[in-house]
Protein backbone atom coordinates (compact mmCIF):
# COMPACT_ATOMS: atom_id res chain seq x y z
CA UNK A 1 139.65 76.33 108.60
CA UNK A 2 143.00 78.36 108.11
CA UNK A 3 144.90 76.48 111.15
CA UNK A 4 144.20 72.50 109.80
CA UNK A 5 146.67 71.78 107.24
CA UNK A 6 144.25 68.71 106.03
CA UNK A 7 142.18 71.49 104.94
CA UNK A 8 144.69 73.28 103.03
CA UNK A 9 146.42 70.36 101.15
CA UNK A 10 143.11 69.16 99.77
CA UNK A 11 142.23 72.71 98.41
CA UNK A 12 145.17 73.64 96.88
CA UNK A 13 145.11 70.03 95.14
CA UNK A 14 141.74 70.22 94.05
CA UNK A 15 142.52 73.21 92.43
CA UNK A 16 145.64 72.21 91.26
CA UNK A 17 143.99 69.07 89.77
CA UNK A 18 141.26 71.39 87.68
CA UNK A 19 143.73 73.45 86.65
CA UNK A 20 145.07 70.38 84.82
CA UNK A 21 142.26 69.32 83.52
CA UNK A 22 141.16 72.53 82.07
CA UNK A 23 144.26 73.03 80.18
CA UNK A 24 143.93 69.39 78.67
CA UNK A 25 140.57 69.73 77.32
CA UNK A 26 141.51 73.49 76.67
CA UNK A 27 138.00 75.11 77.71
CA UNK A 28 137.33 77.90 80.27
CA UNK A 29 140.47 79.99 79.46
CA UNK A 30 139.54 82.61 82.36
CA UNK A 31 139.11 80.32 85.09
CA UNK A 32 142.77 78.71 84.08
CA UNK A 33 144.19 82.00 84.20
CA UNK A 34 142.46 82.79 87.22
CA UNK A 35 143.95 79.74 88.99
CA UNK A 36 147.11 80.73 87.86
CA UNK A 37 147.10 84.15 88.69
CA UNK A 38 146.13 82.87 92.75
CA UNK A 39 148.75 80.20 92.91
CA UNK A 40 151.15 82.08 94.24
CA UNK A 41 148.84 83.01 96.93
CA UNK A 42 147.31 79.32 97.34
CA UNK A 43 151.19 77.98 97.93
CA UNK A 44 151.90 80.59 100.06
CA UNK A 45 148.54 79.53 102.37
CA UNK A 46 149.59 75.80 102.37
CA UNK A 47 153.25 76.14 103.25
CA UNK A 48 152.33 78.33 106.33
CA UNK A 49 149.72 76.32 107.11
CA UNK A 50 151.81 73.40 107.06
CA UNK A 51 154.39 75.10 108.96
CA UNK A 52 152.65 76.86 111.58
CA UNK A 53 149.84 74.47 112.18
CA UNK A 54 151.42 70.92 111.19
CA UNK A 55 151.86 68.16 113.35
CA UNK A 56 155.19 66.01 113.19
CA UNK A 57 154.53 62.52 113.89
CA UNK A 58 158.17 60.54 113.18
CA UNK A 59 160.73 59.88 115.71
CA UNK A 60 162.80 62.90 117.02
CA UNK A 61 166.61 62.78 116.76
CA UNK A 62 168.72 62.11 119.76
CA UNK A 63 172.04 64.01 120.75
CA UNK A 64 174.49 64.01 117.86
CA UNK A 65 172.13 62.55 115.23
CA UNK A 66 172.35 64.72 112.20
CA UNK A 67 169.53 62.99 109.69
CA UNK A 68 168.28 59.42 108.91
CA UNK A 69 165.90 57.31 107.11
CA UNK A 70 163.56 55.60 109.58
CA UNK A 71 163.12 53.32 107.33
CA UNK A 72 166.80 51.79 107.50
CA UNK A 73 168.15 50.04 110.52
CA UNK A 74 171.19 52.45 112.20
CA UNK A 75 174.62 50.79 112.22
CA UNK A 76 176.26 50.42 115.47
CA UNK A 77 179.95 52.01 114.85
């Protein structure tokens, strides 16, 4: 549970998303303060999940390649 990333991005939205909603239709003022007092902690959890446990699936640079867009063609120089 803590090393997928999957996992961790769908939590933190979820919550994210009801913390939205709550403050829209303006009901359940502890459980919107509640969210917002663990955010910190819920961001934390997803960015080192992401980092530690992510998987990159693009194209890796080759030697003296700084950055790109892979979805632009690379002019020859």
């Amino acid at each position: 549970m803590l090393k997928k990333p999957g996992f961790a991005v769908a939590v933190v939205s979820v919550m994210l998303l009801l913390y939205c909603v709550m403050i829209i239709v303006n009901r359940a003022l502890p459980v919107v303060y509640f969210i917002f007092a663990i955010s910190p902690f819920l961001l934390a959890w997803l960015a080192l999940s992401i980092i530690c446990y992510g998987k990159f699936t693009g194209t890796e640079f080759k030697d003296g390649e700084e950055w790109g867009y892979q979805d632009k063609q690379k002019k020859k120089d």
